[in-house]
Each structure stands twice: as structure tokens, then as C-alpha cells.
Protein backbone atom coordinates (compact mmCIF):
# COMPACT_ATOMS: atom_id res chain seq x y z
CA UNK A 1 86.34 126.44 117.29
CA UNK A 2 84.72 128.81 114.79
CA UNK A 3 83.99 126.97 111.48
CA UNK A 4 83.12 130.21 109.64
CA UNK A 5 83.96 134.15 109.09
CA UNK A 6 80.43 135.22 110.96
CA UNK A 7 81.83 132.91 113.56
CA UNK A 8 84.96 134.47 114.50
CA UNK A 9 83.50 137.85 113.75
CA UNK A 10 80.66 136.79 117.20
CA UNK A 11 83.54 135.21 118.78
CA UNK A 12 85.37 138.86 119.01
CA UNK A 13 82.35 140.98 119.35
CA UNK A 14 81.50 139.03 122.50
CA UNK A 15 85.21 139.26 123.68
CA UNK A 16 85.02 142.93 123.43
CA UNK A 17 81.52 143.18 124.97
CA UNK A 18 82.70 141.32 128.08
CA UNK A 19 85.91 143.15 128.70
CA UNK A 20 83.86 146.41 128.68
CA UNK A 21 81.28 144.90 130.48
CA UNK A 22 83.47 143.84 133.08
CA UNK A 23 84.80 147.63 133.27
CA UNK A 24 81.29 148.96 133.84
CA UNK A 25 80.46 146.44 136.32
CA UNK A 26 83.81 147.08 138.13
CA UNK A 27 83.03 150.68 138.02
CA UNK A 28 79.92 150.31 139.47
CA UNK A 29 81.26 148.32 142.38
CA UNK A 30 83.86 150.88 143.48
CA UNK A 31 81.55 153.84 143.29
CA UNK A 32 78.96 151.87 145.84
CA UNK A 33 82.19 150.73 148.26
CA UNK A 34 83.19 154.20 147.93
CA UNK A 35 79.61 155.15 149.43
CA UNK A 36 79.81 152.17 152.01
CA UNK A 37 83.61 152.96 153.54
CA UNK A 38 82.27 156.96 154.14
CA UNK A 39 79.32 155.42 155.85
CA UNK A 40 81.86 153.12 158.10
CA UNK A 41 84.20 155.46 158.48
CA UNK A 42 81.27 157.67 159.78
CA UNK A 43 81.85 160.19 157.82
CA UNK A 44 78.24 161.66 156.75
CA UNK A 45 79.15 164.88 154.24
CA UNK A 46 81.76 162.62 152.80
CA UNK A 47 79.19 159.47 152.42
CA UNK A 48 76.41 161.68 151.08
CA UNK A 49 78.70 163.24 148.53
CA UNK A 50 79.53 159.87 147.28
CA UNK A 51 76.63 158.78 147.15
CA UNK A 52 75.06 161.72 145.05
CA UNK A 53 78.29 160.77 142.60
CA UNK A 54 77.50 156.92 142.53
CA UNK A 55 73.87 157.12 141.66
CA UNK A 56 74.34 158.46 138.00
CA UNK A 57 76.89 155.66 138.13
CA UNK A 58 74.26 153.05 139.26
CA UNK A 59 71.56 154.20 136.76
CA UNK A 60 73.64 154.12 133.80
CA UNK A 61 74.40 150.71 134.39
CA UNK A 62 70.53 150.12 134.48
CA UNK A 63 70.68 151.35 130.76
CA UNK A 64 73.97 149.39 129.65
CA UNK A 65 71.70 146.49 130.86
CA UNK A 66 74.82 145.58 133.42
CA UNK A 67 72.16 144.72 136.34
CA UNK A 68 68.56 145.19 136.68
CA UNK A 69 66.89 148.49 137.29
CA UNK A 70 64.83 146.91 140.50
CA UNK A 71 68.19 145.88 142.15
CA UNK A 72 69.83 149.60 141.32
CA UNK A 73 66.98 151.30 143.13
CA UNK A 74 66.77 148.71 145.94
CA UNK A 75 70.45 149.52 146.61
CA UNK A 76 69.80 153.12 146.53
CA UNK A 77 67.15 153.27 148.56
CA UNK A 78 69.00 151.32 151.37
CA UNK A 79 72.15 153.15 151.06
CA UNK A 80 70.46 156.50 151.24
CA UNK A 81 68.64 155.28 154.50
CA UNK A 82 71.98 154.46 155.66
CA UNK A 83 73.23 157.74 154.87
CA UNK A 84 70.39 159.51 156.44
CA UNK A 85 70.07 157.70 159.26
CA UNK A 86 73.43 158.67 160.56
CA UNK A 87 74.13 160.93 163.46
């Protein structure tokens, strides 16, 4: 329970960070499933488009400090190995 005004004020500033958070981290999710289903469905024009639109996706949530720039280009990498790599 907040015992003071600069209290409640942190208490809703971190509400609102997390629920936007939480969109930007959902985003990012759907644009690399996106990527993975064209790559299942072996679709290669279709997975390489997607994945041209999810990396601006990924690296912005580098800068919104939503997950760690190491992990976004490790998950590139592999995805676009995946992508090239099909027939």
C-alpha cells in the first residue's frame, strides 16, 4: 500500500510501463511466429518477406530495452539461415 503521493504516482507509472511493455513484447512475438509458420508452411517468398518486416520489429525492441540486443541478433541470424536454407 502506498503511504505517500510519490508512491502512488510510481505505483501507476509502472502500471502503465508494463501494459505497454507487454504490447511490445507481444508484438514482437507474433512478428517472429509470423516468420516461423511461412518457414513451416514452406513457403520461402512468403517467409523471407516476413522476415525482412519482423527485423525492424526485433531491433526496436533492442532499443525499448524489451530483450537484449545479443538475443535479437542470435534469433535473426538463425531464422535467416532457416530462411535461406530452404529449397
Amino acid at each position: 500500500m502506498a503511504n505517500s503521493k510519490q508512491a502512488e504516482k510510481r505505483i501507476r507509472q509502472t502500471r502503465r510501463r508494463t501494459s505497454v511493455n507487454r504490447m511490445r513484447v507481444s508484438r514482437y512475438r507474433t512478428f517472429v511466429k509470423k516468420v516461423e509458420l511461412a518457414i513451416a508452411a514452406g513457403d520461402k517468398d512468403g517467409a523471407s518477406a516476413a522476415l525482412q518486416s519482423a527485423q525492424p520489429i526485433m531491433h526496436s525492441a533492442v532499443n525499448k530495452g524489451i530483450i537484449h540486443r545479443n538475443t535479437v541478433n542470435r534469433k535473426l541470424s538463425r531464422l535467416a539461415r532457416r530462411v535461406n536454407s530452404m529449397a
